[in-house]
C-alpha atoms as a PDB file:
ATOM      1  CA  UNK A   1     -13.888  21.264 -17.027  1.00  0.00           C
ATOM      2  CA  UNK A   2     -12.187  20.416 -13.810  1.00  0.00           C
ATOM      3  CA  UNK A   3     -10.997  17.464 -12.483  1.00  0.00           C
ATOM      4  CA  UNK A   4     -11.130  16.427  -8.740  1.00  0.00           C
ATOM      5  CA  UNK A   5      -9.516  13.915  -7.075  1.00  0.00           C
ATOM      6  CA  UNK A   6     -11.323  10.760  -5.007  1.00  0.00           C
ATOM      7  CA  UNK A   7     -12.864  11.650  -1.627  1.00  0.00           C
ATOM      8  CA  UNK A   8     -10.276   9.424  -0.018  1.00  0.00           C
ATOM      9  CA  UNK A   9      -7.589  12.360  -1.230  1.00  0.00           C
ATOM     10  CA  UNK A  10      -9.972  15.099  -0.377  1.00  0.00           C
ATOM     11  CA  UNK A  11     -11.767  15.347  -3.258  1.00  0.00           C
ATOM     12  CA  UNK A  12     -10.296  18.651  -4.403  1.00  0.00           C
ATOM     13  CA  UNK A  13      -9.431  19.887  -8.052  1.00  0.00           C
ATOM     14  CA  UNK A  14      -6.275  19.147  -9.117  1.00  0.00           C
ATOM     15  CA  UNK A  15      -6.518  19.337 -12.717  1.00  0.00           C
ATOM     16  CA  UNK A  16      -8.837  21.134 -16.268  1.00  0.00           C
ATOM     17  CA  UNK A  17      -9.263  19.391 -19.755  1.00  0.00           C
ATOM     18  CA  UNK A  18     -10.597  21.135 -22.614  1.00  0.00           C
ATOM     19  CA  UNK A  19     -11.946  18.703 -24.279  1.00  0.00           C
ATOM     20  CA  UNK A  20     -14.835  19.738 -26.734  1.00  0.00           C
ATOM     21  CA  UNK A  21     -17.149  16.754 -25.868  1.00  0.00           C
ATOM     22  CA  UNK A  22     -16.660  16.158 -22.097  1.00  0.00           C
ATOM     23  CA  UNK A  23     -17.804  12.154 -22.932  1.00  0.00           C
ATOM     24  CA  UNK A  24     -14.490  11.404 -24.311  1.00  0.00           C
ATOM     25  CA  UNK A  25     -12.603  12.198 -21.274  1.00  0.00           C
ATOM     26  CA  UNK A  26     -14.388   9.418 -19.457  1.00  0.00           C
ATOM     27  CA  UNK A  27     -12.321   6.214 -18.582  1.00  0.00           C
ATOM     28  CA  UNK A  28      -9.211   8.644 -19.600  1.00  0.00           C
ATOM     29  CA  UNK A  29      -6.244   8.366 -17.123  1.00  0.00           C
ATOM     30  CA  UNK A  30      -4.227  11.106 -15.237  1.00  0.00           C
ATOM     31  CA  UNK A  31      -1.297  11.351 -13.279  1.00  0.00           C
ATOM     32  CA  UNK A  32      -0.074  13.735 -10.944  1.00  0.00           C
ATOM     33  CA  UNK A  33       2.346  14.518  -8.141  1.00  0.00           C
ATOM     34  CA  UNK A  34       0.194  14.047  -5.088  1.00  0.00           C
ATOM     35  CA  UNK A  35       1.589  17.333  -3.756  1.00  0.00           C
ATOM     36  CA  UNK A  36      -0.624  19.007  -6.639  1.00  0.00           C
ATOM     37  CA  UNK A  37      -3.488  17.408  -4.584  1.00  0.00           C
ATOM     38  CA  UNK A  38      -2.691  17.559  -1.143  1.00  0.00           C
ATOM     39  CA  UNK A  39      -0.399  20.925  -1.240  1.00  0.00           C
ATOM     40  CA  UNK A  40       2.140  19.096   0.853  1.00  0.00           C
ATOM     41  CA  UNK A  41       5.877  20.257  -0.377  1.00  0.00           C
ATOM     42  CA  UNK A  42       6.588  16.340   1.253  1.00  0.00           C
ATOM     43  CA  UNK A  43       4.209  14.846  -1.230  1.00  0.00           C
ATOM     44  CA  UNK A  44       6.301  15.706  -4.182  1.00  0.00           C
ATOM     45  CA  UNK A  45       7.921  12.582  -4.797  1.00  0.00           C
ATOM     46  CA  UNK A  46       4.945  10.577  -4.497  1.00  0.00           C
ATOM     47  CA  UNK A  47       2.998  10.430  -7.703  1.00  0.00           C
ATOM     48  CA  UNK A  48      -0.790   8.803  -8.340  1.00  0.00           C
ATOM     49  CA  UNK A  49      -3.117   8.310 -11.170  1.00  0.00           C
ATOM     50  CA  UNK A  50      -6.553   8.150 -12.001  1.00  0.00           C
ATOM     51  CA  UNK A  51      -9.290   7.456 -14.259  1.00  0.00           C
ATOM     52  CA  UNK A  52     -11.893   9.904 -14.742  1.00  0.00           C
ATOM     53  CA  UNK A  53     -14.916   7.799 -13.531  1.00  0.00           C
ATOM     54  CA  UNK A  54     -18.050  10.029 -14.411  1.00  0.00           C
ATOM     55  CA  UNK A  55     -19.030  13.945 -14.935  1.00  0.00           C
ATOM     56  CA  UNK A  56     -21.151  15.286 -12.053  1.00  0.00           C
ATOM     57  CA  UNK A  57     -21.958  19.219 -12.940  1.00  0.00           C
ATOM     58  CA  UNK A  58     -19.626  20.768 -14.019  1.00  0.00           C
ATOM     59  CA  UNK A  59     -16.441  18.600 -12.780  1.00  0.00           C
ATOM     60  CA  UNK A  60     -15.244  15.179 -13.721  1.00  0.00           C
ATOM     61  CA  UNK A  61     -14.870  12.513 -10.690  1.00  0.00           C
ATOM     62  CA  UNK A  62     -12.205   9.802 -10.091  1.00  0.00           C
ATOM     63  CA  UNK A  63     -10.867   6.967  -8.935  1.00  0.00           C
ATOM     64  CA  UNK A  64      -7.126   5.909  -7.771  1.00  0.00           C
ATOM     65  CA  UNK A  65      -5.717   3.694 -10.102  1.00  0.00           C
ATOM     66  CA  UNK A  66      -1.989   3.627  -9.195  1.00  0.00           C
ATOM     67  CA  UNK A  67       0.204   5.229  -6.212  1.00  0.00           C
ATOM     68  CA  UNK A  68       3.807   5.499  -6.824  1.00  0.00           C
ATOM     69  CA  UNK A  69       7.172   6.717  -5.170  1.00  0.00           C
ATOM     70  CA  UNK A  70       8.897   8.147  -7.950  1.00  0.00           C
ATOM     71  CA  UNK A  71      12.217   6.250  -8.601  1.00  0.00           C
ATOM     72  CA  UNK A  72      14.704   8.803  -7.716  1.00  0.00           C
ATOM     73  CA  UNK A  73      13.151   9.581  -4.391  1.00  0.00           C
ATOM     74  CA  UNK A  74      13.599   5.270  -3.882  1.00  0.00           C
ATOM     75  CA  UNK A  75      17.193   5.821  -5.079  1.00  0.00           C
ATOM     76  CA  UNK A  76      18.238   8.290  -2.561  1.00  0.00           C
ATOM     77  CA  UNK A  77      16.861   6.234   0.656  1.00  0.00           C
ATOM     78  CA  UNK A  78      19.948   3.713  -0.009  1.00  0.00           C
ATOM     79  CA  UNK A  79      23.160   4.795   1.515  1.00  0.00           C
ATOM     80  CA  UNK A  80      26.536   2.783   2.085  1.00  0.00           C
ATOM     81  CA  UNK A  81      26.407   0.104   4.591  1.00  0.00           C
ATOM     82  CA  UNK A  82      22.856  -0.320   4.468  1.00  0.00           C
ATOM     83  CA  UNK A  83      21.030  -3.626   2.858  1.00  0.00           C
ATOM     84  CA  UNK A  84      17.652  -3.470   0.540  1.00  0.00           C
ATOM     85  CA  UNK A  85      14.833  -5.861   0.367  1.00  0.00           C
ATOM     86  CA  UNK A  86      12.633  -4.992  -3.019  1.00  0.00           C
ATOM     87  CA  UNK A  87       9.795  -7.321  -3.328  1.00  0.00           C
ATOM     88  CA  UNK A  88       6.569  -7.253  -5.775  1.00  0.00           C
ATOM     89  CA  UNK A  89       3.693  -9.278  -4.813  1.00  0.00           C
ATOM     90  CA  UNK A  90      -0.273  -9.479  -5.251  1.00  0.00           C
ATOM     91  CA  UNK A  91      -2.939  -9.327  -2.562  1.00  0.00           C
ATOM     92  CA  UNK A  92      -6.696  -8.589  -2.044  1.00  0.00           C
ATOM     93  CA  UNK A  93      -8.257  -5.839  -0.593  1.00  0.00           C
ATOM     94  CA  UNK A  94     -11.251  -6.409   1.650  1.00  0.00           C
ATOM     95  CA  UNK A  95     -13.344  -4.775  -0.952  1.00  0.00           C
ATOM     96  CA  UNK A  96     -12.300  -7.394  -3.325  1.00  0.00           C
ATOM     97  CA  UNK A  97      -9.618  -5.146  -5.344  1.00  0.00           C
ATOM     98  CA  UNK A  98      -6.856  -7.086  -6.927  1.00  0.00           C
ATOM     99  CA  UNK A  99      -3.303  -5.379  -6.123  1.00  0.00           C
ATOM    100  CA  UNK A 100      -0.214  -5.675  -6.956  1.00  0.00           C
ATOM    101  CA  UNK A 101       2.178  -4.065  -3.983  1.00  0.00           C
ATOM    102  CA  UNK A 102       5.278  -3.274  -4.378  1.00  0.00           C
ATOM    103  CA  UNK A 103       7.754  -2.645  -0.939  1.00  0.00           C
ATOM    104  CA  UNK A 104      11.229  -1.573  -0.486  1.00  0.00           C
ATOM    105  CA  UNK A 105      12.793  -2.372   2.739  1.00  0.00           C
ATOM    106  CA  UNK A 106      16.495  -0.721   3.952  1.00  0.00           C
ATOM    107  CA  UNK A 107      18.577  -2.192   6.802  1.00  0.00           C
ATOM    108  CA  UNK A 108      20.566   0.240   9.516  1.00  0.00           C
ATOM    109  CA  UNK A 109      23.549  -1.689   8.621  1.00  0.00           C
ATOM    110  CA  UNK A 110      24.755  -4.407   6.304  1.00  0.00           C
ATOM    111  CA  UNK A 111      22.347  -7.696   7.232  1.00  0.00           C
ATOM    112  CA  UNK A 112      22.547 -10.962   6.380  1.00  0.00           C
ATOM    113  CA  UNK A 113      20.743 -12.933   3.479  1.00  0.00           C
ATOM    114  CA  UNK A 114      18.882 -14.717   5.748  1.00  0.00           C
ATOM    115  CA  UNK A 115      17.990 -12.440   7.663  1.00  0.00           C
ATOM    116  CA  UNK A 116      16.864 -10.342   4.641  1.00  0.00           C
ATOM    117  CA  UNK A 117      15.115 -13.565   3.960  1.00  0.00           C
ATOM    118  CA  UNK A 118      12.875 -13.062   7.379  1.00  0.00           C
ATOM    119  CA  UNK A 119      12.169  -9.446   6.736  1.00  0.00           C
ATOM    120  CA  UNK A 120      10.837 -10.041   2.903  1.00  0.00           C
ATOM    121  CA  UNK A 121       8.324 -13.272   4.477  1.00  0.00           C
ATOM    122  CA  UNK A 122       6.901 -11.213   7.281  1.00  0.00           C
ATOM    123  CA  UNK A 123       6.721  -8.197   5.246  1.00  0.00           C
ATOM    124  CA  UNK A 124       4.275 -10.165   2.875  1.00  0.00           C
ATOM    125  CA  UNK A 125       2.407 -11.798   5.543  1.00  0.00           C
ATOM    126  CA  UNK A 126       1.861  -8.111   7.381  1.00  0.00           C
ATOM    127  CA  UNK A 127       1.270  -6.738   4.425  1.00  0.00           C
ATOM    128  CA  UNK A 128      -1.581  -8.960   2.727  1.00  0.00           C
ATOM    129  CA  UNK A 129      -2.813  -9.622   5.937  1.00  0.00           C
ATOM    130  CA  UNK A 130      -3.454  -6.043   6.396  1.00  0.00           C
ATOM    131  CA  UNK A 131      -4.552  -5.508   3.283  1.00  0.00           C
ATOM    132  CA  UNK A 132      -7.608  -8.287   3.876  1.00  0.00           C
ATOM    133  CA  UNK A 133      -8.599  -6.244   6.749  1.00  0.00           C
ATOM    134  CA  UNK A 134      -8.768  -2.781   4.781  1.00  0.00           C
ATOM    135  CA  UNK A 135     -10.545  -1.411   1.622  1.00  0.00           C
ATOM    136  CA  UNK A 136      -8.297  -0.039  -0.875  1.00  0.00           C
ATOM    137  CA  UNK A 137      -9.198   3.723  -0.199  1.00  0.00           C
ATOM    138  CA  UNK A 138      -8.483   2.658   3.474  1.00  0.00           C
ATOM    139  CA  UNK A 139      -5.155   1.437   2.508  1.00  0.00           C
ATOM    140  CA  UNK A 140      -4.472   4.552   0.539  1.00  0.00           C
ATOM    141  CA  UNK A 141      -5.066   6.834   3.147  1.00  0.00           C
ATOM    142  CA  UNK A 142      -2.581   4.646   5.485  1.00  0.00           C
ATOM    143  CA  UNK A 143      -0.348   5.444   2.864  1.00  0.00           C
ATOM    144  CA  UNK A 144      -0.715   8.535   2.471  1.00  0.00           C
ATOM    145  CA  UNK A 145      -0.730   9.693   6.531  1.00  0.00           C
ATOM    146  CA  UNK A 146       2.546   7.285   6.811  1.00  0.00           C
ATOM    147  CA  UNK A 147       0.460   5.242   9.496  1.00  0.00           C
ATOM    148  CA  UNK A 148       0.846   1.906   7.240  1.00  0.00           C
ATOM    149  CA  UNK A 149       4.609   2.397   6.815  1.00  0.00           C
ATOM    150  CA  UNK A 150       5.178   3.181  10.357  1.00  0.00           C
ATOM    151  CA  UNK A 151       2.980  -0.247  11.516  1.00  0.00           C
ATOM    152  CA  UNK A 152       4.850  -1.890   8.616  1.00  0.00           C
ATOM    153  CA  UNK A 153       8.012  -1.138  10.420  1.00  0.00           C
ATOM    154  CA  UNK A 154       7.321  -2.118  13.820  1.00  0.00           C
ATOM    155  CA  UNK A 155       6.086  -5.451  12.520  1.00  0.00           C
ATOM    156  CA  UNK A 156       9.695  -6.383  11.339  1.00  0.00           C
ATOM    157  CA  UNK A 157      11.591  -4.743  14.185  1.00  0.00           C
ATOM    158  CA  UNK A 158      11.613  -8.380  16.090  1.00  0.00           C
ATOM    159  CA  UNK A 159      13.563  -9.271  13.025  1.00  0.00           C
ATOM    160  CA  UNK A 160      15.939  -6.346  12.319  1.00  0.00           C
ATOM    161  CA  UNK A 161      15.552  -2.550  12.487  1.00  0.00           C
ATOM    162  CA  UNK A 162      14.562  -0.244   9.482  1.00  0.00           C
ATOM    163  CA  UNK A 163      15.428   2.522   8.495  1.00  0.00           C
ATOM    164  CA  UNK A 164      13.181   2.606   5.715  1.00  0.00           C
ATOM    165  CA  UNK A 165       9.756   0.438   5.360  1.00  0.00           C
ATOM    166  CA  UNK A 166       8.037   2.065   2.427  1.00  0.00           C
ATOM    167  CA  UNK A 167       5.640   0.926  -0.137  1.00  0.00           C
ATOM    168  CA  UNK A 168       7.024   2.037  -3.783  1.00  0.00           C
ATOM    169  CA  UNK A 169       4.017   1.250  -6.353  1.00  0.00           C
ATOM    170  CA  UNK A 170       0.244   0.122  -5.268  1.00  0.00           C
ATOM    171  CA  UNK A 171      -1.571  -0.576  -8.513  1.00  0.00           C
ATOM    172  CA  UNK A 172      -4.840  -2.174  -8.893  1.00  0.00           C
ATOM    173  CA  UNK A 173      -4.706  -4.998 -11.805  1.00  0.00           C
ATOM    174  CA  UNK A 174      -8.159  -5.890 -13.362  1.00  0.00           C
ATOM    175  CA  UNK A 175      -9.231  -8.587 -16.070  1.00  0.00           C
ATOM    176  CA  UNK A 176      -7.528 -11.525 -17.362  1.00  0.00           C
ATOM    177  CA  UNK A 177      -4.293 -10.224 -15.348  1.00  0.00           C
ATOM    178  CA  UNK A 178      -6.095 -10.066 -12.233  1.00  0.00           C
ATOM    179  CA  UNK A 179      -7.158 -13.815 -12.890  1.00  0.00           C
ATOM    180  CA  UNK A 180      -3.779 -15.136 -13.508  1.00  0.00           C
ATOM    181  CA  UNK A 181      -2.637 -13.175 -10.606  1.00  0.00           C
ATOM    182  CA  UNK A 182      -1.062 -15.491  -7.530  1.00  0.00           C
ATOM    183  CA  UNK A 183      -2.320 -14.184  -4.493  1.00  0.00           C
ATOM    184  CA  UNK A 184      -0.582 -14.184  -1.025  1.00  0.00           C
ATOM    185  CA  UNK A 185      -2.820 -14.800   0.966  1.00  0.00           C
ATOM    186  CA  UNK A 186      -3.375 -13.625   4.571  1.00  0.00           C
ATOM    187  CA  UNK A 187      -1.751 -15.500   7.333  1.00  0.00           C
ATOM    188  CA  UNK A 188      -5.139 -16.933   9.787  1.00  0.00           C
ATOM    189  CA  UNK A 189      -4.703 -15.762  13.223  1.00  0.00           C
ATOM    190  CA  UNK A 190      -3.008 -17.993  15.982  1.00  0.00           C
ATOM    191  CA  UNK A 191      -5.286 -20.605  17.928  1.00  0.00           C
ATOM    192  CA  UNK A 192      -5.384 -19.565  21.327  1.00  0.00           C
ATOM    193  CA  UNK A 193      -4.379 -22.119  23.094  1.00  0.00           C
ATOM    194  CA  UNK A 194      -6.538 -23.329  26.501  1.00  0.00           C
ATOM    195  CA  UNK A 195      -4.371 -22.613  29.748  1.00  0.00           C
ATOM    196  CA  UNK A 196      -4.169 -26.800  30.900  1.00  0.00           C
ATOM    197  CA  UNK A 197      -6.823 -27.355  33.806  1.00  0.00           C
ATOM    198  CA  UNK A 198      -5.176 -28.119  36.991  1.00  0.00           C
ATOM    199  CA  UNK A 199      -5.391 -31.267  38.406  1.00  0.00           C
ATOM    200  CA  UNK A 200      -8.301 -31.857  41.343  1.00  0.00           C
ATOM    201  CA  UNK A 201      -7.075 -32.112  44.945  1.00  0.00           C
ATOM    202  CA  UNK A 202      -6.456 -35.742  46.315  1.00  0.00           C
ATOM    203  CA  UNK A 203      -9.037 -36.440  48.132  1.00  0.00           C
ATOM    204  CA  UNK A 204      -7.391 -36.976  52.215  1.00  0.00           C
ATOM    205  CA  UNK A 205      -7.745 -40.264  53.245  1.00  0.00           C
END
């Protein structure tokens, strides 16, 4: 039987089991290069898994479960005189998903600690903000067009320029690890403050 990817990846067949009684493949997970999926030559260091969620005719559906950078893809971003924020943190989706995120951030030139300091806090106040305002197959698909990365970026340019703002791992965490789980939490948006009336004309005497 086939297996097709979420609609949020274009729902296309990526993959066959031959299992004897289809039942057992269900809640089964499968990873792939997303290049299988999206037939994208760029795609090939980015790999994602699923779980086979039901059997609808004569296919099995899914759902994303993890989306990954492979590691030696991460390894050849770094060059000499270049500094790299790596950070792991958990957020919430807006369709209540639990997440753990996992972003890599590279420097044009050697920075400061503090200022890598700056760039890891407003990368996880961007980052779980944005992440309140989208669903997870939203945030996928940000991921997967670059858009996310590319807003990511801009974000921290008042801070210092990157040459790399990408987001290694996404992977949804469920049951008692999703309760322990310490959210960051989206930043509220800034009050706008009331332009200050001007003061009434003197009356002439």
């Amino acid at each position: 039987m086939n297996i097709n990817a979420p609609k949020v990846l274009g729902g296309k067949t990526f993959g066959e089991t031959y299992l004897a009684d289809p039942e057992k493949a269900i809640n089964r997970k499968v990873t792939t290069s997303l290049m299988n999926i999206t037939g994208d030559p760029s795609k090939q260091s980015v790999s994602v898994s699923f779980r086979i969620t039901s059997k609808k005719g004569d296919a099995f559906e899914t759902s994303l479960t993890k989306y990954g950078v492979m590691p030696a893809a991460v390894r050849k971003m770094m060059r000499k005189r270049r500094s790299k924020v790596d950070d792991s943190f958990v957020v919430k989706t807006k369709d209540g998903l639990i997440i753990r995120i996992k972003p890599v951030l590279i420097t044009k030139g050697k920075t400061k600690g503090s200022v890598l300091a700056l760039l890891k806090h407003d990368c996880r106040k961007f980052v779980s903000t944005a992440a309140a305002k989208l669903t997870f197959d939203e945030l996928i698909k940000g991921l997967v067009e670059k858009k996310f990365q590319k807003e990511l970026a801009l974000a921290l340019k008042k801070i210092q320029p990157v040459v790399i703002s990408e987001i290694r791992q996404v992977i949804i965490i469920e049951g008692k690890q999703a309760e322990k789980a310490r959210l960051i939490k989206p930043s509220a948006p800034a009050k706008e403050e009331k332009p200050a009336e001007e003061p009434a004309p003197k009356a002439e005497a």
